[in-house]
Protein backbone atom coordinates (compact mmCIF):
# COMPACT_ATOMS: atom_id res chain seq x y z
CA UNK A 1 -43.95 7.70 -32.98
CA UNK A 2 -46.95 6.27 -33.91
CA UNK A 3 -47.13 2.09 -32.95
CA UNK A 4 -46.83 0.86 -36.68
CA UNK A 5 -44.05 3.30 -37.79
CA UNK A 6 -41.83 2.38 -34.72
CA UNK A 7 -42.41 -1.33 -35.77
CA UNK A 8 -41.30 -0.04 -39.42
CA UNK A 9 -38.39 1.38 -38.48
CA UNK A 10 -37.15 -1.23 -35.95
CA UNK A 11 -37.74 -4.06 -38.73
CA UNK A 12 -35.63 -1.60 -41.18
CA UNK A 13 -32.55 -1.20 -38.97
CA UNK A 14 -32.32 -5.20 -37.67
CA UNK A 15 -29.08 -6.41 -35.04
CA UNK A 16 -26.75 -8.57 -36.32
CA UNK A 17 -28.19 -11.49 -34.37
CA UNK A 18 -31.24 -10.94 -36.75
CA UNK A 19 -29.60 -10.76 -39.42
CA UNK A 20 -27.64 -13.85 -39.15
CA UNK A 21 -24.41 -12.88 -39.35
CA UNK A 22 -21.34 -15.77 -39.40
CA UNK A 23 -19.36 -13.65 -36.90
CA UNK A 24 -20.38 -11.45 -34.13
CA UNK A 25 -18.99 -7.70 -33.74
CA UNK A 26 -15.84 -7.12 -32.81
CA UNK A 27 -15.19 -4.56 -30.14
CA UNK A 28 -11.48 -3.39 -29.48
CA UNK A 29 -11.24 -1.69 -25.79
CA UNK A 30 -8.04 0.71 -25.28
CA UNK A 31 -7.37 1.31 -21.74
CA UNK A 32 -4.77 3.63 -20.45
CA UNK A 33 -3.85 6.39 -18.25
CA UNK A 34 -3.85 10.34 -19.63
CA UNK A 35 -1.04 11.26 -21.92
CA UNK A 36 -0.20 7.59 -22.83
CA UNK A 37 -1.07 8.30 -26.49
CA UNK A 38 -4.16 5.98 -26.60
CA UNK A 39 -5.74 8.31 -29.50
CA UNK A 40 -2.58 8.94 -31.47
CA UNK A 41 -2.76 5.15 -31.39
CA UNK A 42 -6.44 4.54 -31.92
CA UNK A 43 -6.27 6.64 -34.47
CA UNK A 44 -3.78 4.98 -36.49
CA UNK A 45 -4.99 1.64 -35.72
CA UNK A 46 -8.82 2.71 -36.94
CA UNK A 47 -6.61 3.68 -40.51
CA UNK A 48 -5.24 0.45 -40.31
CA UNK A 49 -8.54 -1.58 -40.13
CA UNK A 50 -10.31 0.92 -42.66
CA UNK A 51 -7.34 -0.21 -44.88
CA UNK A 52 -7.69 -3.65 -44.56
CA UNK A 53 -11.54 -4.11 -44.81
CA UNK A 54 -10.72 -2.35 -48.37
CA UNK A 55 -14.25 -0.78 -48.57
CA UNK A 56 -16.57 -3.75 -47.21
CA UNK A 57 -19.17 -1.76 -45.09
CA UNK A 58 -19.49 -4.94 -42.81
CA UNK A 59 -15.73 -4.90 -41.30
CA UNK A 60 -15.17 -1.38 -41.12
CA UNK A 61 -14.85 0.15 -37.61
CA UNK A 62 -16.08 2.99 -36.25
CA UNK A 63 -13.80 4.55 -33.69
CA UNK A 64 -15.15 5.76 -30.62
CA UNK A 65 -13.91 7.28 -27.11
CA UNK A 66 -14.33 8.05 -23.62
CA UNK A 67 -13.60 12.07 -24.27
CA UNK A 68 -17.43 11.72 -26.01
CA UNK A 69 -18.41 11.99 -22.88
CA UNK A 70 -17.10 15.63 -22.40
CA UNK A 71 -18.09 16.71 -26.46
CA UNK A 72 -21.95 16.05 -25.17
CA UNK A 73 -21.42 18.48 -22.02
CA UNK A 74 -21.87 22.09 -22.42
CA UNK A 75 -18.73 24.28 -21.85
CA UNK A 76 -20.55 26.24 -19.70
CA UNK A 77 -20.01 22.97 -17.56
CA UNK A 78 -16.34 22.62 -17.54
CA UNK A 79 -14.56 22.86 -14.49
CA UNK A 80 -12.67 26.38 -13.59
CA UNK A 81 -10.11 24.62 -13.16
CA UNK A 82 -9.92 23.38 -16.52
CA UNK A 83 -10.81 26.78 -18.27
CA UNK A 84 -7.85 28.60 -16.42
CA UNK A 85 -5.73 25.89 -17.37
CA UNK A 86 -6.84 27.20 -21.00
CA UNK A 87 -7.11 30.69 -20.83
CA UNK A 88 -10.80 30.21 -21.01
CA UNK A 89 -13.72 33.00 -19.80
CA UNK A 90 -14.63 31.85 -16.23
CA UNK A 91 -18.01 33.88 -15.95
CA UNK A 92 -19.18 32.03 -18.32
CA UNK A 93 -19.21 28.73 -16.39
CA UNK A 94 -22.34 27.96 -14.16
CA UNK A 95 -19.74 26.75 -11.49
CA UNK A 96 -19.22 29.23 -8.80
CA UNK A 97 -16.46 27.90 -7.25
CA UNK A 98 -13.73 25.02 -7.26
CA UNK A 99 -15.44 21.72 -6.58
CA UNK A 100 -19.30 23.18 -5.66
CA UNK A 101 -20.69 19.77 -7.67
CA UNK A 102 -22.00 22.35 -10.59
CA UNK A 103 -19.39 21.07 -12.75
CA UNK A 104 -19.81 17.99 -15.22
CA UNK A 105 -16.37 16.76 -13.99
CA UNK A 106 -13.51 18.04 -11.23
CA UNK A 107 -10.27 17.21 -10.81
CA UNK A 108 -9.37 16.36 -6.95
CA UNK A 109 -6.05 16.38 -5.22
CA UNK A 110 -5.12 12.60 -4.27
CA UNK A 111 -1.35 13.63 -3.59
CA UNK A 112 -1.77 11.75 -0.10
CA UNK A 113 -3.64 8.32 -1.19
CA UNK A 114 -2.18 5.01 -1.70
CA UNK A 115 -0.43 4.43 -5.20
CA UNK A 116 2.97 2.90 -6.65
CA UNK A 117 4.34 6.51 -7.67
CA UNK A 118 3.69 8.41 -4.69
CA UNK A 119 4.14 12.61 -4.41
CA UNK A 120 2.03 14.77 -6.31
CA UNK A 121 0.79 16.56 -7.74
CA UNK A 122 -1.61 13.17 -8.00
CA UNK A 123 -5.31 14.23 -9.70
CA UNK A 124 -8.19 12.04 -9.66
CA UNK A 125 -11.44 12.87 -12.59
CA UNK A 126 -14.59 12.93 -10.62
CA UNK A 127 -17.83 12.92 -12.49
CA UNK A 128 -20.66 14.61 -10.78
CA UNK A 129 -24.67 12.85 -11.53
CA UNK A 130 -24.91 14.46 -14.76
CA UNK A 131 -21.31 13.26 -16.08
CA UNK A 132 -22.00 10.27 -14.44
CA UNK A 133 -25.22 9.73 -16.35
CA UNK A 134 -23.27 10.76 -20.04
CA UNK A 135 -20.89 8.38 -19.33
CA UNK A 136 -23.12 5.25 -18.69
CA UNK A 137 -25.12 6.76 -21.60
CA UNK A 138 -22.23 7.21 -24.08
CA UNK A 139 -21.32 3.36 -23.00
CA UNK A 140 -24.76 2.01 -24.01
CA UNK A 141 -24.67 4.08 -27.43
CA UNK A 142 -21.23 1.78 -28.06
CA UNK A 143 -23.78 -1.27 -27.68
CA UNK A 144 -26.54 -0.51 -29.73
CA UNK A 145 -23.56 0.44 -32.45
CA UNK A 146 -22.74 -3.07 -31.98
CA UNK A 147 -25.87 -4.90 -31.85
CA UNK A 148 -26.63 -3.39 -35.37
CA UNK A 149 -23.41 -5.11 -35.93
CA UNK A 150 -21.06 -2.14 -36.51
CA UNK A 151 -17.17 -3.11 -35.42
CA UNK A 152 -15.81 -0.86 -32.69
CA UNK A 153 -12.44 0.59 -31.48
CA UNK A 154 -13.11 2.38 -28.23
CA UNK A 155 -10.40 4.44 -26.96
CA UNK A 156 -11.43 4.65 -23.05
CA UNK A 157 -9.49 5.99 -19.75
CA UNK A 158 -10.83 3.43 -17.33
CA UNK A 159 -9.80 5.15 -14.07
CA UNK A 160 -12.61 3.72 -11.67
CA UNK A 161 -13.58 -0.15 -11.31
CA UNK A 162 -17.36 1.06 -11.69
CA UNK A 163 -16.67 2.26 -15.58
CA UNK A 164 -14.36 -0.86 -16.39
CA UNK A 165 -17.15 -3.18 -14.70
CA UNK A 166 -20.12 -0.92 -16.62
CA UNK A 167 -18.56 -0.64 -19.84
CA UNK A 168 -17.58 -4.64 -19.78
CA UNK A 169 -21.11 -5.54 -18.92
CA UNK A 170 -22.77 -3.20 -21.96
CA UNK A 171 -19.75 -4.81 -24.46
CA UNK A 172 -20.62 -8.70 -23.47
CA UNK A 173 -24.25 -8.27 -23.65
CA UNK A 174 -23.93 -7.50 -27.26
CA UNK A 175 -22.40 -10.71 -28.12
CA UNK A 176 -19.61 -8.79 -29.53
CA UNK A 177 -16.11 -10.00 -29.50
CA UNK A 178 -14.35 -7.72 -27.12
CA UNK A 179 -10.07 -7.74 -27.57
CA UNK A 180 -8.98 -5.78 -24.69
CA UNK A 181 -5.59 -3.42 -25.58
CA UNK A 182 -3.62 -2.43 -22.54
CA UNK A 183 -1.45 1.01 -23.30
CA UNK A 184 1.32 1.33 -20.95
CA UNK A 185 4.08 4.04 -20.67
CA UNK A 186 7.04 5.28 -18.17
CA UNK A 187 5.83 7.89 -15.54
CA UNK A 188 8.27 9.82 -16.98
CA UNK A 189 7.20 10.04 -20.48
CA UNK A 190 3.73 10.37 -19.28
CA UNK A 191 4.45 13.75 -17.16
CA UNK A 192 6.55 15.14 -20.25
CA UNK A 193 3.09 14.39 -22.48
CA UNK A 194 1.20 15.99 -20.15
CA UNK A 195 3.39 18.91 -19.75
CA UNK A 196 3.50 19.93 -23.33
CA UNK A 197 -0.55 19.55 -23.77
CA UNK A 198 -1.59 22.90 -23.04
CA UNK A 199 -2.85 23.35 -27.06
CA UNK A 200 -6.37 25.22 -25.53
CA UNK A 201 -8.39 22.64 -26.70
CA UNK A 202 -9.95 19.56 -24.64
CA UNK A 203 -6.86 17.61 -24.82
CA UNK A 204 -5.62 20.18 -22.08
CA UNK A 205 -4.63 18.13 -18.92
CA UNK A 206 -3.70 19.40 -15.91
CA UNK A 207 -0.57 18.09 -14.06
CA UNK A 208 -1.06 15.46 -12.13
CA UNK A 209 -3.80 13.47 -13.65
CA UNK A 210 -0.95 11.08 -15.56
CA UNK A 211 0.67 10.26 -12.13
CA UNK A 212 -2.62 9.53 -10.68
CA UNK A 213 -4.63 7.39 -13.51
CA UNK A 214 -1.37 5.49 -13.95
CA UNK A 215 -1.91 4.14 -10.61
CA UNK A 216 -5.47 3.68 -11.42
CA UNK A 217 -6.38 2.40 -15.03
CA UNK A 218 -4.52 -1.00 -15.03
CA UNK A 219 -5.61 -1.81 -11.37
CA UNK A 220 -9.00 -3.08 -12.51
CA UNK A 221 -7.86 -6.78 -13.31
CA UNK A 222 -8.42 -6.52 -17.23
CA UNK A 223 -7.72 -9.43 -18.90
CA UNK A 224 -5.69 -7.92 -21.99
CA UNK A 225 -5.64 -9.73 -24.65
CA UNK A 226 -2.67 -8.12 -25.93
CA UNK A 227 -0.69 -4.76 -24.41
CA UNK A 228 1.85 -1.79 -26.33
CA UNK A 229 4.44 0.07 -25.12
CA UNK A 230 3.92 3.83 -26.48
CA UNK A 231 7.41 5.08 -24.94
CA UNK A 232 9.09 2.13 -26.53
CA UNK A 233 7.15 1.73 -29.77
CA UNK A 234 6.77 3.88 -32.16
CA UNK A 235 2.53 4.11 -33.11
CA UNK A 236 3.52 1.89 -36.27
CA UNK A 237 4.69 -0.83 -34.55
CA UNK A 238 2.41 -0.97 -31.81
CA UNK A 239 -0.35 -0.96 -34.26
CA UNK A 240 1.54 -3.95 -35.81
CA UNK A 241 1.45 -5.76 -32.63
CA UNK A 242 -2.30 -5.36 -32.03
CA UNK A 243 -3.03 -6.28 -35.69
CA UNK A 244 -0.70 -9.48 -35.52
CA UNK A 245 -2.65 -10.41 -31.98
CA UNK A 246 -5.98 -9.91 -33.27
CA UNK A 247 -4.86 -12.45 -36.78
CA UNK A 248 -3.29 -14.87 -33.76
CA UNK A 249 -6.57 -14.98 -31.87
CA UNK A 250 -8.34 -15.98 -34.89
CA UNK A 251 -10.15 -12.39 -35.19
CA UNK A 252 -8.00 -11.12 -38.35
CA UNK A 253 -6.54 -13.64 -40.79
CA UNK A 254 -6.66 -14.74 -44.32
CA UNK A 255 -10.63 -16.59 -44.88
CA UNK A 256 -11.48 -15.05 -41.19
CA UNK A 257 -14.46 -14.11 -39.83
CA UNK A 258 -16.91 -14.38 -42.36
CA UNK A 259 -14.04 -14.26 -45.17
CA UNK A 260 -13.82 -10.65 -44.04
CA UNK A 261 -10.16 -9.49 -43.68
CA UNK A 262 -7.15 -10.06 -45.68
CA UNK A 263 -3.61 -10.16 -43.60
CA UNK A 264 -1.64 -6.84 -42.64
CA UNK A 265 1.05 -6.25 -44.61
């Protein structure tokens, strides 16, 4: 792009620290473990929000999640491990075999590591360079959304320390006010979830991966801000309690940021 049209377009499109704004973004960050019902949840608390900004463009949220990372891979890149669990067409995939590092992601056996449950099946996700690189990518793309000053609910499976520490860094840089939601949920529930998620689409999980990121995704000392219960709340009231915590920590109330959000009802 030619020098004086970049400076065009960059003066078009300013960051809400240009612009001024009273309040800073606000940047929700759902962490859980596989099959705890983060997006049945993030999903109903982005209809929520979209309620109760009533139409003002400058407090809606845009909802946004770590399975992006997967939508920008080619299938031809999916793990045959993941395909057979769907009934996929393996000679289609450019992997030649089980864990050869041609595959955006794998999941490896961790049935004999260290962890609270114990047994197995126990399945770690393990990005290879190129997943890697989506992933740190698709984490930046949440910060530029927010520098322009666009509110964010990020539903994220924060499994290693390195994506919790990466994603945390991009957030704060932003200026954004991050409200960290930890989703919990029995082991049990979680391996009935996971069980019954066969539906041939990407929302397929193999057993094992529950037990495993259980262990994992709250072990990364996040400070949550608030946390929900999805085998003890139903999605209604656990998007009650985030909505009440986010009004007690001054984020939504009556006159709030910038006059922006009336209270839930």
């Amino acid at each position: 792009m030619p020098r004086g049209k970049k400076e065009q377009a960059e003066q078009i499109i300013p960051t809400h620290r240009e612009v001024g704004h009273k309040s800073p973004p606000i940047a929700i960050l759902v962490n859980g473990p596989s099959s705890s019902g983060k997006t049945t949840f993030c999903r109903a608390l982005h209809e929520r929000l979209t309620h109760l900004a009533d139409g003002n463009h400058e407090t809606a949220f845009a909802r946004v999640a770590f399975d992006d990372v997967v939508l920008l891979m080619s299938d031809q890149l999916y793990p045959i491990s993941f395909v057979k669990l769907q009934g996929g067409d393996l000679s289609r995939l450019v992997s030649r075999a089980p864990q050869d590092g041609r595959a955006g992601w794998e999941y490896v056996d961790e049935s004999s590591g260290a962890g609270k449950h114990g047994g197995g099946p126990r399945l770690r996700l393990v990005l290879n360079p190129h997943g890697h690189r989506l992933l740190w990518g698709v984490h930046r793309s949440w910060g530029v959304h927010l520098e322009l000053g666009t509110n964010l609910i990020i539903d994220h499976f924060l499994q290693d320390a390195d994506w919790a520490e990466d994603v945390l860094q991009v957030l704060q840089r932003t200026g954004a006010t991050v409200f960290c939601v930890g989703v919990y949920c029995s082991l049990e529930e979680l391996e009935r979830r996971e069980s019954s998620r066969g539906d041939g689409g990407v929302e397929g999980r193999p057993l094992g991966l529950a037990r495993r990121s259980d262990e994992l995704c709250h072990s990364h000392q996040l400070d949550y801000q608030v946390t929900v219960l999805t085998d003890r709340q139903s999605t209604a009231e656990s998007v009650n309690s985030v909505v009440a915590a986010l009004q007690d920590a001054g984020v939504l109330h009556p006159g709030g940021p910038a006059g922006r959000f009336e209270t839930a009802s």
